[in-house]
N, C-alpha and C. Protein backbone atom coordinates (compact mmCIF):
# COMPACT_ATOMS: atom_id res chain seq x y z
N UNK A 1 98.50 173.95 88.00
CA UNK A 1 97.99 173.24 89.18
C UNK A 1 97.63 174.25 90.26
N UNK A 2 96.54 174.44 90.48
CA UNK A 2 95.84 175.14 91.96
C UNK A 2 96.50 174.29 93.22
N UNK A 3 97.06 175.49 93.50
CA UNK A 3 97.31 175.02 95.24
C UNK A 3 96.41 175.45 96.08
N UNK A 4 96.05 174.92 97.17
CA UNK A 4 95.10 175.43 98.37
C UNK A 4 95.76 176.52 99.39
N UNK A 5 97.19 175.84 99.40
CA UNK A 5 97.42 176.93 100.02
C UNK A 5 98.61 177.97 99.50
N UNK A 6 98.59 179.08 100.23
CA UNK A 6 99.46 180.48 99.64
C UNK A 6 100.21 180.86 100.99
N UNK A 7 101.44 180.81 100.47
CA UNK A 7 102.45 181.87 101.13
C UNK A 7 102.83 182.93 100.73
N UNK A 8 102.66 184.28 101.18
CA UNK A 8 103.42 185.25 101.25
C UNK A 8 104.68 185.40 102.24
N UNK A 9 105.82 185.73 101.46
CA UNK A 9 106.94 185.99 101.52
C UNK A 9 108.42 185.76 101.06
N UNK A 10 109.31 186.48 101.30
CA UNK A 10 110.62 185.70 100.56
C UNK A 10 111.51 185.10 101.19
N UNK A 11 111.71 183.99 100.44
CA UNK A 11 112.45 182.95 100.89
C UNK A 11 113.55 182.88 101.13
N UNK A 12 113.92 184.00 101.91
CA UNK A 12 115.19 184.35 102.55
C UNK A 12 114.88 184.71 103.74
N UNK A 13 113.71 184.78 104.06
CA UNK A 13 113.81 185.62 105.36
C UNK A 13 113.27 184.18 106.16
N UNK A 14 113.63 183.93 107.01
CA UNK A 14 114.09 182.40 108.29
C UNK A 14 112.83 182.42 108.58
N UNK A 15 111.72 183.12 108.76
CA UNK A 15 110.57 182.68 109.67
C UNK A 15 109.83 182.18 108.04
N UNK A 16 110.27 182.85 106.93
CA UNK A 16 109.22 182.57 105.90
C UNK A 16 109.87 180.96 105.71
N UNK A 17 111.44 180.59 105.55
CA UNK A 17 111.94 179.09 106.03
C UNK A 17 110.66 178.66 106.55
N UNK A 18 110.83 178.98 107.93
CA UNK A 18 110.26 177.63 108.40
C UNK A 18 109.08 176.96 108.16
N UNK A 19 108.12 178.22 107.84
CA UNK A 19 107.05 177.52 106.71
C UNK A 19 107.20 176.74 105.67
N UNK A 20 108.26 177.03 104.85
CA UNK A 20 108.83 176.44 103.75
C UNK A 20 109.47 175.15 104.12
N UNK A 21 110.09 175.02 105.11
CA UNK A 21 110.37 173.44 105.94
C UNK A 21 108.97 172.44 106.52
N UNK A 22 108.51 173.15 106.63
CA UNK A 22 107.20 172.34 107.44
C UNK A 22 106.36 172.05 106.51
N UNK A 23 106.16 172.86 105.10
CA UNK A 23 105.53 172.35 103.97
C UNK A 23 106.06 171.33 103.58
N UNK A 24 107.74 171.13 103.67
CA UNK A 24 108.25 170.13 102.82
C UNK A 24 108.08 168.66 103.60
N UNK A 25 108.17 168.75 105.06
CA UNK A 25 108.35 168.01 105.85
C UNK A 25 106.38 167.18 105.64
N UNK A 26 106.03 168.10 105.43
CA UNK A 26 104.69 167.14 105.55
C UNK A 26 103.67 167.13 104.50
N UNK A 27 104.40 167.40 102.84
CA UNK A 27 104.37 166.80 101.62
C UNK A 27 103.35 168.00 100.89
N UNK A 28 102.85 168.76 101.98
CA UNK A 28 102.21 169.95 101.12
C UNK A 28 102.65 170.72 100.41
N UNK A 29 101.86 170.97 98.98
CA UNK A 29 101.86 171.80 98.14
C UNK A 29 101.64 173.10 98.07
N UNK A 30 101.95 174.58 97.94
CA UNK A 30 101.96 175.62 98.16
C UNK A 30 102.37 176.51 97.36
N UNK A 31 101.53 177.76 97.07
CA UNK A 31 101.95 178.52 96.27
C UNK A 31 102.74 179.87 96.81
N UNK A 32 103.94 180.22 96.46
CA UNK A 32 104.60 181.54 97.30
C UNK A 32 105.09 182.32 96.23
N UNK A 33 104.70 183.87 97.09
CA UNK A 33 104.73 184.88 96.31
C UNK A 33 105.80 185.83 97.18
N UNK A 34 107.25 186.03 96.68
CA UNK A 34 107.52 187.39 97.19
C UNK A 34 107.12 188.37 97.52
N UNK A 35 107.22 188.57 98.99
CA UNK A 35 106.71 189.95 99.53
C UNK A 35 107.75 190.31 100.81
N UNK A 36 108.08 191.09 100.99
CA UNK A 36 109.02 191.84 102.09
C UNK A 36 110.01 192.64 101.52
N UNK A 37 111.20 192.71 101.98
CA UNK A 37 112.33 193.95 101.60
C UNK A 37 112.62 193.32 100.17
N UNK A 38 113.18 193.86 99.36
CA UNK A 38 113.42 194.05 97.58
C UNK A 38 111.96 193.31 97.06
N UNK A 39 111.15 193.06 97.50
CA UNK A 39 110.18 192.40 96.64
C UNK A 39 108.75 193.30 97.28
N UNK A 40 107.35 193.14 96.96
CA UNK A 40 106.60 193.88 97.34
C UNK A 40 106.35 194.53 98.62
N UNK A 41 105.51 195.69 98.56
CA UNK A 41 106.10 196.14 100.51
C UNK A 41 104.82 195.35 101.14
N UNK A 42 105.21 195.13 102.39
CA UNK A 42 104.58 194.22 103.34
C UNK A 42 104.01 195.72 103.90
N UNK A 43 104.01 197.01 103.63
CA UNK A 43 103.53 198.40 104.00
C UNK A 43 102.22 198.70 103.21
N UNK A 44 101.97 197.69 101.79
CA UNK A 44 100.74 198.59 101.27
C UNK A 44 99.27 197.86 102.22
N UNK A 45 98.60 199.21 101.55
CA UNK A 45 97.19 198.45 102.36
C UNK A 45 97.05 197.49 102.08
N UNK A 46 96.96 196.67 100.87
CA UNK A 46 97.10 195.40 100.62
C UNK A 46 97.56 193.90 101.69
N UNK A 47 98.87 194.26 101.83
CA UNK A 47 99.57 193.15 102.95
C UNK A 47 98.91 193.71 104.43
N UNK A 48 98.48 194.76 104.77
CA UNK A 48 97.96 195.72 106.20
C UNK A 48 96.95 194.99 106.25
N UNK A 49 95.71 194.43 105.34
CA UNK A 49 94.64 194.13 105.25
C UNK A 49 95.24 192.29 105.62
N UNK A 50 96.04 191.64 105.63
CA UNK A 50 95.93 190.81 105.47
C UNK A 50 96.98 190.44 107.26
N UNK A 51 97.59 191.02 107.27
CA UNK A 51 98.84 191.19 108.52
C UNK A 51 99.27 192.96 109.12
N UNK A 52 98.35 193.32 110.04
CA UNK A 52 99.06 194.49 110.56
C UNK A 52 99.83 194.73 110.78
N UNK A 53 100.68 193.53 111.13
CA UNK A 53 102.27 194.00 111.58
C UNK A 53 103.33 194.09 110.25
N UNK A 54 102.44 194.17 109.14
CA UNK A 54 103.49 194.03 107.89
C UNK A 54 104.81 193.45 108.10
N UNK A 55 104.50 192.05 108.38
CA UNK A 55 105.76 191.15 108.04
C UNK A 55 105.24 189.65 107.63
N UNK A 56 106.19 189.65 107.28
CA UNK A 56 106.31 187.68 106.59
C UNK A 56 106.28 186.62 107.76
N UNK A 57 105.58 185.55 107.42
CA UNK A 57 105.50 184.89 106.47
C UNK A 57 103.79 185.61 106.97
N UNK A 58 102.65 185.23 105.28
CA UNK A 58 101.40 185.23 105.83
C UNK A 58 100.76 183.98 105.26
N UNK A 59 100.01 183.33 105.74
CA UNK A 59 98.81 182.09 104.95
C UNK A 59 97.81 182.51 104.21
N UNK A 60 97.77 181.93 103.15
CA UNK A 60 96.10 181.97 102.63
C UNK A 60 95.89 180.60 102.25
N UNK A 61 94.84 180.20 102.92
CA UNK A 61 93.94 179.11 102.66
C UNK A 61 92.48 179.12 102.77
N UNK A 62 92.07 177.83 102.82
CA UNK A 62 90.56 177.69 102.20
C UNK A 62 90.18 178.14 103.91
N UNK A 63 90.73 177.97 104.90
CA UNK A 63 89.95 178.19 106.12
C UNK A 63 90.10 180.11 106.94
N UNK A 64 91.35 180.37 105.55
CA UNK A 64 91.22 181.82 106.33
C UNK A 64 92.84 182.34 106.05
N UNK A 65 93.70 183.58 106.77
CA UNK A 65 94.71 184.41 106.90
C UNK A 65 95.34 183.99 108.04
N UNK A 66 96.65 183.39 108.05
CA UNK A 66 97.34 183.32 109.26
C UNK A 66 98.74 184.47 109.27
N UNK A 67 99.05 184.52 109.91
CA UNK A 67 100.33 185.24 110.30
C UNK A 67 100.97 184.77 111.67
N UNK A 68 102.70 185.06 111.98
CA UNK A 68 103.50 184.53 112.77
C UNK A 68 103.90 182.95 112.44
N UNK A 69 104.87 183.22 112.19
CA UNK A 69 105.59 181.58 111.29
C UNK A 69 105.51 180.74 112.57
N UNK A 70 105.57 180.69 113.80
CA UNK A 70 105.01 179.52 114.66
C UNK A 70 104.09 178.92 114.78
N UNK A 71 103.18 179.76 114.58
CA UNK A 71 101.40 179.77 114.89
C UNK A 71 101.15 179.02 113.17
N UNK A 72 101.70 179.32 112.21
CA UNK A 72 101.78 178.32 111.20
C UNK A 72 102.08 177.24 111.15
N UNK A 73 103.33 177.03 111.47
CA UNK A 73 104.02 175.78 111.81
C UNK A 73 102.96 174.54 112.51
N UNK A 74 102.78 175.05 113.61
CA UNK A 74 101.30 174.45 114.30
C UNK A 74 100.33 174.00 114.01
N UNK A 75 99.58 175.17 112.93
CA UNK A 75 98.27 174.76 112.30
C UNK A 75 98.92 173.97 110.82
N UNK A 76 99.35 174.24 110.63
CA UNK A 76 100.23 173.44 109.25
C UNK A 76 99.88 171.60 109.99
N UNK A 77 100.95 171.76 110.70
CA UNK A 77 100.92 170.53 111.54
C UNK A 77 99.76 169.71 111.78
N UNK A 78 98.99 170.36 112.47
CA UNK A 78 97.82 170.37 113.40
C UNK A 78 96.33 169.45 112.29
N UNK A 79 96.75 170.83 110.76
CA UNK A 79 95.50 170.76 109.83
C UNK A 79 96.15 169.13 109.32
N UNK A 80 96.95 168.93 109.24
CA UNK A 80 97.61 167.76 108.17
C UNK A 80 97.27 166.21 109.25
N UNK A 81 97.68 166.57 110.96
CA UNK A 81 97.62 165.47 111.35
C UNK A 81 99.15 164.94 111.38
N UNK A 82 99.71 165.52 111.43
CA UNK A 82 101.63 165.18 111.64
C UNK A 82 101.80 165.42 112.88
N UNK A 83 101.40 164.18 113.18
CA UNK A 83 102.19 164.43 115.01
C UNK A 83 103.69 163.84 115.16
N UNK A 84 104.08 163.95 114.59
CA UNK A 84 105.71 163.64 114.05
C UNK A 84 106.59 165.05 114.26
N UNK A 85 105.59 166.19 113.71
CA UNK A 85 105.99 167.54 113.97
C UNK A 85 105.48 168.22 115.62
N UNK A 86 104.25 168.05 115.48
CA UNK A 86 104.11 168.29 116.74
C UNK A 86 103.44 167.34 117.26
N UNK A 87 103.49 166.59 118.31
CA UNK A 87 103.18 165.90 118.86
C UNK A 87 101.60 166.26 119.53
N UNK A 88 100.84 165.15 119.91
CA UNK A 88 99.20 165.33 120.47
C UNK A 88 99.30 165.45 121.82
N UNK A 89 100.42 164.44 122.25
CA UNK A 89 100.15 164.32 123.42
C UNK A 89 100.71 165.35 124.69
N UNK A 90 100.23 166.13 125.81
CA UNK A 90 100.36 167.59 126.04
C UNK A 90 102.14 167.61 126.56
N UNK A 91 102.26 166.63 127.37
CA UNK A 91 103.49 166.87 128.04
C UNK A 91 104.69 167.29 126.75
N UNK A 92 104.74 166.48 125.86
CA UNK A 92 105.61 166.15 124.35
C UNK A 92 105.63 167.33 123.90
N UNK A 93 104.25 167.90 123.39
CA UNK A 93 103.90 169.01 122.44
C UNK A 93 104.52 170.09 123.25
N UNK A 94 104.19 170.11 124.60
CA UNK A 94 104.79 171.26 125.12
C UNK A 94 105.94 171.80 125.64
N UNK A 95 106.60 170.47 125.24
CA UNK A 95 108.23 170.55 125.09
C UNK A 95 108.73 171.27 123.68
N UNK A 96 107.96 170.57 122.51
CA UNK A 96 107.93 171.25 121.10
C UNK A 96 108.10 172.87 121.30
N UNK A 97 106.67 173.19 122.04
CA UNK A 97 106.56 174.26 121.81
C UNK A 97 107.16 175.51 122.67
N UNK A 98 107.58 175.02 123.64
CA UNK A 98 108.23 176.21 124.41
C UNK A 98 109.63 176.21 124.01
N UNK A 99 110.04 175.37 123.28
CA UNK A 99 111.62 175.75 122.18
C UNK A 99 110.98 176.61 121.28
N UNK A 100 110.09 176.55 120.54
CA UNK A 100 109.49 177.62 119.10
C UNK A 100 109.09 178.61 120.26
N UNK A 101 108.12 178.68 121.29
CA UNK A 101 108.55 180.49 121.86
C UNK A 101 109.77 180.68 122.30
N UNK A 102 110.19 180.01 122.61
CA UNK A 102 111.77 180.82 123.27
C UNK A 102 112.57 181.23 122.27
N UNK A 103 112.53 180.47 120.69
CA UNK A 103 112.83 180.93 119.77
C UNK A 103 112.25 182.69 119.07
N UNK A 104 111.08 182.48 119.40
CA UNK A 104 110.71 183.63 118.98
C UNK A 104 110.49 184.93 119.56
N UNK A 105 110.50 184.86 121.42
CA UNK A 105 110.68 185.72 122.28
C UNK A 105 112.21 185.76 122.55
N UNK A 106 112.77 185.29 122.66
CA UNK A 106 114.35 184.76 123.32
C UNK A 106 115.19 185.56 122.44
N UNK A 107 115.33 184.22 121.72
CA UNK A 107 116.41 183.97 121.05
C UNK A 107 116.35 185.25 119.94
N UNK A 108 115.43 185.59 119.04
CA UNK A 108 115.01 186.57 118.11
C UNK A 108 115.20 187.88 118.50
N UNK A 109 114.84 187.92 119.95
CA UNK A 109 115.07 189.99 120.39
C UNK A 109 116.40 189.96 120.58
N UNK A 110 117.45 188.55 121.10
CA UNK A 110 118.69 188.65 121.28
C UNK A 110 119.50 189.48 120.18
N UNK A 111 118.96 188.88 119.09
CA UNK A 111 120.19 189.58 117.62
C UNK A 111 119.14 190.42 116.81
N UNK A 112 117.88 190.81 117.17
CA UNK A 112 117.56 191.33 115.56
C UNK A 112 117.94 192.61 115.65
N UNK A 113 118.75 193.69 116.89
CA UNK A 113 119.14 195.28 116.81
C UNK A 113 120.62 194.86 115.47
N UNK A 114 121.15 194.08 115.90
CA UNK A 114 122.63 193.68 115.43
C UNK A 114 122.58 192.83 114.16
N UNK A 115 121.25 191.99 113.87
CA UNK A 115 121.20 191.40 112.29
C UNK A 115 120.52 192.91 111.20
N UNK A 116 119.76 193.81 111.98
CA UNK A 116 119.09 194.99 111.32
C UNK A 116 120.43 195.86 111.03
N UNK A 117 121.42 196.22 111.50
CA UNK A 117 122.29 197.21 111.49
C UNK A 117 123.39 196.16 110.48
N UNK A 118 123.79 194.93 111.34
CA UNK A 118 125.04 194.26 110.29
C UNK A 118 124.54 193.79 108.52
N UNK A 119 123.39 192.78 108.43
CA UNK A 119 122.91 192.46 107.55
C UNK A 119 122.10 193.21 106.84
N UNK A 120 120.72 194.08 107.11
CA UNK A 120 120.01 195.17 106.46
C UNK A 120 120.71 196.10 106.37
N UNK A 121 121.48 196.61 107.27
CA UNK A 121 122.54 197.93 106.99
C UNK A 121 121.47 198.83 107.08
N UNK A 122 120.65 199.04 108.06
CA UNK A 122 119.67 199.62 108.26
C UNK A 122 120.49 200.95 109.20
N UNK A 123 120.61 202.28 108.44
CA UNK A 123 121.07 203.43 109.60
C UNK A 123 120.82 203.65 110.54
N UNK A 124 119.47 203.22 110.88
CA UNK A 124 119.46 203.95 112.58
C UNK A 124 119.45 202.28 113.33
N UNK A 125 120.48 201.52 112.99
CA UNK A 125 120.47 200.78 114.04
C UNK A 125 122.57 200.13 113.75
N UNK A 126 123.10 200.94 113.61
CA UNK A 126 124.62 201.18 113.75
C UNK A 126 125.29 201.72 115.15
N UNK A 127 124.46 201.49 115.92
CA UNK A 127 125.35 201.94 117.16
C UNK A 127 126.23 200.97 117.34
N UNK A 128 128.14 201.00 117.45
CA UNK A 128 128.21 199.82 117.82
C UNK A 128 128.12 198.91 119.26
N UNK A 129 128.10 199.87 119.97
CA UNK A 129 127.96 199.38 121.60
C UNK A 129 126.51 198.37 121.58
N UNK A 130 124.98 198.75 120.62
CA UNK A 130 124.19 197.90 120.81
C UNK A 130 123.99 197.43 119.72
N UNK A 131 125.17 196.98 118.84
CA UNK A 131 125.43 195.70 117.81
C UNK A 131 126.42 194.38 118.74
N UNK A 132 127.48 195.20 119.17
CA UNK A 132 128.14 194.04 120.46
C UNK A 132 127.20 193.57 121.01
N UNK A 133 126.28 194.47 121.97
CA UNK A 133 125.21 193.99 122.99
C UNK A 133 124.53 192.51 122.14
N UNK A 134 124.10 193.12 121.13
CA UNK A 134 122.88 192.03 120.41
C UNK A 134 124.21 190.68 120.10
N UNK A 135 125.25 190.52 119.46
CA UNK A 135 125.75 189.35 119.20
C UNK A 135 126.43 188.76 120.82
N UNK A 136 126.64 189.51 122.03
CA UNK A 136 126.61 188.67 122.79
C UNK A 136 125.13 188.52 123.70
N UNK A 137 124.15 188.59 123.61
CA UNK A 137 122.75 188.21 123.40
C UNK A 137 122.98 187.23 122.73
N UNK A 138 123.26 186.78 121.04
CA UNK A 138 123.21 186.06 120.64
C UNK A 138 123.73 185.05 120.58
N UNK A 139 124.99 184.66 121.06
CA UNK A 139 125.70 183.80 121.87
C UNK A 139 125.62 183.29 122.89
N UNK A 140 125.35 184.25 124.01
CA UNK A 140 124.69 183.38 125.26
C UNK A 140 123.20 182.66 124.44
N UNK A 141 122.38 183.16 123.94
CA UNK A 141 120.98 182.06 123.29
C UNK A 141 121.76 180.94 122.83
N UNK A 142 122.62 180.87 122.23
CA UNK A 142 123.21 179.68 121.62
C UNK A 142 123.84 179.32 122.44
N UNK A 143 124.41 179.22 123.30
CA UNK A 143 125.28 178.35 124.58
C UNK A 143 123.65 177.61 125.08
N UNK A 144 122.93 178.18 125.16
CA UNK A 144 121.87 177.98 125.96
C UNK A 144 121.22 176.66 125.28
N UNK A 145 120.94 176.84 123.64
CA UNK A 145 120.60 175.60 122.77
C UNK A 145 121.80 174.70 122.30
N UNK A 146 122.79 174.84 122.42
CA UNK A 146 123.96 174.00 122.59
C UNK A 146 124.11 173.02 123.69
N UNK A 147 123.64 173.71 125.04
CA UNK A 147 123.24 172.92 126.21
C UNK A 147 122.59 171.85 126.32
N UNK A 148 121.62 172.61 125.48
CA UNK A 148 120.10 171.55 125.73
C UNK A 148 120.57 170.31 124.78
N UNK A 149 121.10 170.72 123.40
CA UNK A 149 121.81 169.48 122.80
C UNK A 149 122.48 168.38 123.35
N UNK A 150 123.18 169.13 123.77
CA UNK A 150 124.58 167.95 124.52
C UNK A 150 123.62 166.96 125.76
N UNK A 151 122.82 168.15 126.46
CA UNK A 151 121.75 167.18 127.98
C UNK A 151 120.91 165.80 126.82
N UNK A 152 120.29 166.66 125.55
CA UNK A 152 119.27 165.45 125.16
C UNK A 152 120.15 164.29 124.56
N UNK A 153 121.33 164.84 123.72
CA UNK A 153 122.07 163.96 122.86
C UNK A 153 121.16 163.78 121.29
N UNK A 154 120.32 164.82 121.43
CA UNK A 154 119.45 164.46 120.07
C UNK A 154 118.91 165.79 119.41
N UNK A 155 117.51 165.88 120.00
CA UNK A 155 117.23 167.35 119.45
C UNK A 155 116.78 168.00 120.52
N UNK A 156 116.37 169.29 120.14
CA UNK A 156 116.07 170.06 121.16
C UNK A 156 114.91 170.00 122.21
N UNK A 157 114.13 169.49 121.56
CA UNK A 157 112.89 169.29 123.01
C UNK A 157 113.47 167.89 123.82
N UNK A 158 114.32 166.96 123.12
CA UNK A 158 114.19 165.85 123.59
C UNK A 158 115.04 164.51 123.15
N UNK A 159 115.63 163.73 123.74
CA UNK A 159 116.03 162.36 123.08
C UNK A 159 115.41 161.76 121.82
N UNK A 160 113.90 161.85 121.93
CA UNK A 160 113.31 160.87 121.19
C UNK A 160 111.69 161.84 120.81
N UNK A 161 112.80 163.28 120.17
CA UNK A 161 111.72 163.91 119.44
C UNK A 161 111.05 163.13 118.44
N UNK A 162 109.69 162.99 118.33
CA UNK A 162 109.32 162.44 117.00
C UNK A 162 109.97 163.06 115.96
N UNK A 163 110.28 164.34 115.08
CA UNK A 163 110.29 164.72 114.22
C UNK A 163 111.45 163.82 113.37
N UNK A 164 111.24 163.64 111.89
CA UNK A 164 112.11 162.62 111.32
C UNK A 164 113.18 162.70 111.09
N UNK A 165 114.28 161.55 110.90
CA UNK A 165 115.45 161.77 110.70
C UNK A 165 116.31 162.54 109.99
N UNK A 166 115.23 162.83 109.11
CA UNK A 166 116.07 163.37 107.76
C UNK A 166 116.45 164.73 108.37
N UNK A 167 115.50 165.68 108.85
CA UNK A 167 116.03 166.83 109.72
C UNK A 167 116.84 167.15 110.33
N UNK A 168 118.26 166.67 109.83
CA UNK A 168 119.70 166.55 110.72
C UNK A 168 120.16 168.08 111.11
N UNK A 169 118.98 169.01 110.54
CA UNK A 169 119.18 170.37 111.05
C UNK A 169 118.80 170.65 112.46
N UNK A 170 118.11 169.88 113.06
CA UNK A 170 117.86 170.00 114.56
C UNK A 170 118.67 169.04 115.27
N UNK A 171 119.59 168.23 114.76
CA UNK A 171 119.95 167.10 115.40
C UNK A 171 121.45 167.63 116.56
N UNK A 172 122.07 167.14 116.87
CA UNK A 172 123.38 167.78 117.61
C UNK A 172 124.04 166.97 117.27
N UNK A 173 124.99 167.72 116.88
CA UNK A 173 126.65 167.41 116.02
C UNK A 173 126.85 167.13 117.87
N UNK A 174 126.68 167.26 119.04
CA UNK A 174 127.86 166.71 120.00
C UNK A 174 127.97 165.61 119.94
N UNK A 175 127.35 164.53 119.20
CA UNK A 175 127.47 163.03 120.09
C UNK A 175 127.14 162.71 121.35
């Protein structure tokens, strides 16, 4: 079976997730190919030609090359007509979306010195003074979306996010 569309990356790494959630969430079919750390390098000219910043996740479809798993998420959304995911209307959507940047400016520079050194075991990022730094970075971000939980009582942009129930991964355990 031909799929239309293609993912590059492996399905371990959280931003290549969330593509992989948003496919499932809105019934598309997709073909994915390992690419990043133990699987092909996101360094050859190959992946360079397709994403300069050699990282995951990337698109291929009939309309072109995407890169940045938000900016996917979106057009994923956007191309399908799921305003369930993101909403049309501006005030809504832009509640959506300034949780996905704060996720990806915020919350992401908070831990990635301290997920690169603890989890990659990457040597030049073992200092431990800025592995502490990054996990309390990463704790205050999470007090911060813990907050917003408990204020909406639901999900994160809101009481009465569209996105569907089944997603009890955004939902808040506070009650």
């Amino acid at each position: 079976m031909e799929h239309a569309l293609k993912i590059l990356g492996k399905a371990s790494s959280i931003n290549v997730r969330k593509v992989l959630w948003t496919c499932d969430e809105l019934g598309v079919s997709y073909e994915r190919e390992d690419w990043g750390s133990g699987f092909a390098s996101t360094h050859s000219p190959e992946f360079i030609k397709l994403n300069p910043n050699a990282q995951v996740p990337v698109i291929i479809d009939e309309a072109g090359v995407l890169w940045e798993s938000n900016t996917i998420c979106r057009y994923l959304a956007g191309k399908h007509h799921h305003t369930e995911l993101l909403p049309g209307e501006p005030a809504a959507r832009a509640r959506v979306e300034q949780w996905m940047d704060w996720q990806a400016t915020e919350l992401n520079r908070s831990w990635s010195y301290a997920f690169t050194g603890l989890v990659r075991r990457d040597p030049e990022f073992l200092d431990p003074h800025l592995i502490a730094s990054g996990v309390r970075g990463w704790n205050q971000k999470m007090a911060i979306l813990e907050q917003q939980l408990k204020a909406t009582g639901a999900y994160v942009p809101g009481r009465t996010l569209p996105w569907p129930t089944s997603s009890s991964a955004c939902r808040s355990t506070a009650g």
